[in-house]
Protein backbone atom coordinates (compact mmCIF):
# COMPACT_ATOMS: atom_id res chain seq x y z
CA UNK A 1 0.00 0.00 0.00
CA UNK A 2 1.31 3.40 -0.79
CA UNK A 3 1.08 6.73 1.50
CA UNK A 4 -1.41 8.30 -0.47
CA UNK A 5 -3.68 5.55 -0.31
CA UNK A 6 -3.67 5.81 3.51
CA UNK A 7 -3.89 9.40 3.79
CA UNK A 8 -7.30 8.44 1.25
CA UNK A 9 -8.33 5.45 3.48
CA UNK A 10 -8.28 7.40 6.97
CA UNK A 11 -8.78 11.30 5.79
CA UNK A 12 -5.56 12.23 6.91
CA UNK A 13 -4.07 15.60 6.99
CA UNK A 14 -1.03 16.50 4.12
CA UNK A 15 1.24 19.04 5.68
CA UNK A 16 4.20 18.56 3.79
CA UNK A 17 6.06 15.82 1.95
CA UNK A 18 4.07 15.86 -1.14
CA UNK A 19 6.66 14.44 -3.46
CA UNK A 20 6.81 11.01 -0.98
CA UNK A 21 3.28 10.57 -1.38
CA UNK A 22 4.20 7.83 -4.28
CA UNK A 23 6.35 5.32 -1.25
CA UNK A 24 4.97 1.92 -0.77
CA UNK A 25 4.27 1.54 3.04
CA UNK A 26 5.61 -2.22 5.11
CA UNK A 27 4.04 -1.72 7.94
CA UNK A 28 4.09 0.91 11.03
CA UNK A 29 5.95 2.07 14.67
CA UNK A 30 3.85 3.46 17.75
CA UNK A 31 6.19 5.69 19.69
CA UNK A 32 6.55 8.94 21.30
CA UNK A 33 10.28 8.24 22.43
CA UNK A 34 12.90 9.05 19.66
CA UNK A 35 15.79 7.03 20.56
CA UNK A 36 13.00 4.00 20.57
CA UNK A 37 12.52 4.93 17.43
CA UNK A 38 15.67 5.35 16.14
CA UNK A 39 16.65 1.83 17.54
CA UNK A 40 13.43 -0.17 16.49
CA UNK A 41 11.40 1.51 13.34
CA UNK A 42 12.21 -0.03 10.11
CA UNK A 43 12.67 0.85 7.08
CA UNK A 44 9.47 1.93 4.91
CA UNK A 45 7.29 1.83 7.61
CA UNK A 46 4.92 4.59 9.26
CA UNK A 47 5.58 6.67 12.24
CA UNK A 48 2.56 7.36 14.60
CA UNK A 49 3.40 10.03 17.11
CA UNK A 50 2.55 13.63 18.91
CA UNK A 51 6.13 14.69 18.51
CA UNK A 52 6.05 18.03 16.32
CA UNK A 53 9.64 19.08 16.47
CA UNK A 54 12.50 18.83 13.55
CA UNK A 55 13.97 16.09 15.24
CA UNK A 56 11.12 13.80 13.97
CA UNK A 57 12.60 14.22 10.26
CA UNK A 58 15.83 13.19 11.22
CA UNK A 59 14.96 10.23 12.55
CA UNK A 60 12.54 9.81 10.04
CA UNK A 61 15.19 10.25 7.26
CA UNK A 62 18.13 7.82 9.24
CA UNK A 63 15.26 4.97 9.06
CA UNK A 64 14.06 5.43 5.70
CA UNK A 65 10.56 5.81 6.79
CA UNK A 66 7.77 6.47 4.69
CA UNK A 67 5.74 9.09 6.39
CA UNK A 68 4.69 10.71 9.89
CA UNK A 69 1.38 10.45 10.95
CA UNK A 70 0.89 13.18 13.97
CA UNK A 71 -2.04 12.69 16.11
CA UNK A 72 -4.34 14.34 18.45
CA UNK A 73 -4.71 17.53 15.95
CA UNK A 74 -1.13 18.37 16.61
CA UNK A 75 0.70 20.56 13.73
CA UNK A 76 4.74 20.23 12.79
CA UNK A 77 6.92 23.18 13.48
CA UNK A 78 7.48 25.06 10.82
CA UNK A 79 11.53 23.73 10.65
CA UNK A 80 9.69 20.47 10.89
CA UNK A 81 7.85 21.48 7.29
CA UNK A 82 10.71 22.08 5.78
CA UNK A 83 12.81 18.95 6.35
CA UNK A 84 10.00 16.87 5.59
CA UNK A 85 10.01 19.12 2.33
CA UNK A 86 13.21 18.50 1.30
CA UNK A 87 13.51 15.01 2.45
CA UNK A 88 10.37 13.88 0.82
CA UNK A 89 8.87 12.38 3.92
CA UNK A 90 5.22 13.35 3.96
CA UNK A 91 4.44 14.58 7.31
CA UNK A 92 0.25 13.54 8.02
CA UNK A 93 -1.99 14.61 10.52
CA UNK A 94 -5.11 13.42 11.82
CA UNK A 95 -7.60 14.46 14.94
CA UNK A 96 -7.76 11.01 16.28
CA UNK A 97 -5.62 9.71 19.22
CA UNK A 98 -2.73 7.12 18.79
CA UNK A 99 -4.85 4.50 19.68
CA UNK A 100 -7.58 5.12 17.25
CA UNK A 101 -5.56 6.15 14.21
CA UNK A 102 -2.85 2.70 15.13
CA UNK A 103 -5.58 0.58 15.14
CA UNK A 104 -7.09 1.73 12.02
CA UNK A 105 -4.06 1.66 10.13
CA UNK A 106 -3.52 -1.53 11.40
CA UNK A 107 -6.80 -3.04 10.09
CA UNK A 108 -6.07 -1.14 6.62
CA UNK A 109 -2.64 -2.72 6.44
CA UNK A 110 -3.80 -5.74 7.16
CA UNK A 111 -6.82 -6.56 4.75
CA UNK A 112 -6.14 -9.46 2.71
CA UNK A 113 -3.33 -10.80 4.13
């Protein structure tokens, strides 16, 4: 599945990233702790958090993911923007909680396998 089929699927939020929109997705990584991250998220996969800051794209960009989902109606920083710009990351928002938005992405992934 690619990112902009997800961002379709659950009515997400495009901040910035536009040009990563095309990446195929392998699955996705639940955390709010960036060396967690930067230890255990894989390649190609999704990044569901409430961390805003530029730091997110770095870590982002060492693993290769494939997009940022933010939750809970939060917004990247505007530095944040910009990296995600010019790594073509798409950065995604949505209003739902971690929870909700993880377990729906979960059951999207999922279908058919």
């Amino acid at each position: 599945m690619k990112v902009f089929e997800i961002v379709e699927k659950l009515g997400l939020t495009i901040y910035s990233g536009q040009v990563g929109l095309d990446r195929e997705i392998s699955g996705a990584y639940v955390s709010d702790l960036l060396s967690d991250v930067m230890g255990n998220a894989r390649e190609g996969e999704v990044w569901i958090t409430l961390q805003v800051h530029q730091n997110v794209m770095a870590i982002a960009s060492l693993n290769d993911l494939a997009a940022v989902i933010l939750v809970n109606s939060h917004e990247p920083h505007e530095n944040t923007v910009g990296h995600s710009n010019k790594e073509n990351i798409p950065v995604l928002g949505t209003s739902l909680s971690t929870f909700e938005i993880a377990g729906r992405l979960h059951q999207i992934l999922n279908q058919g396998a």
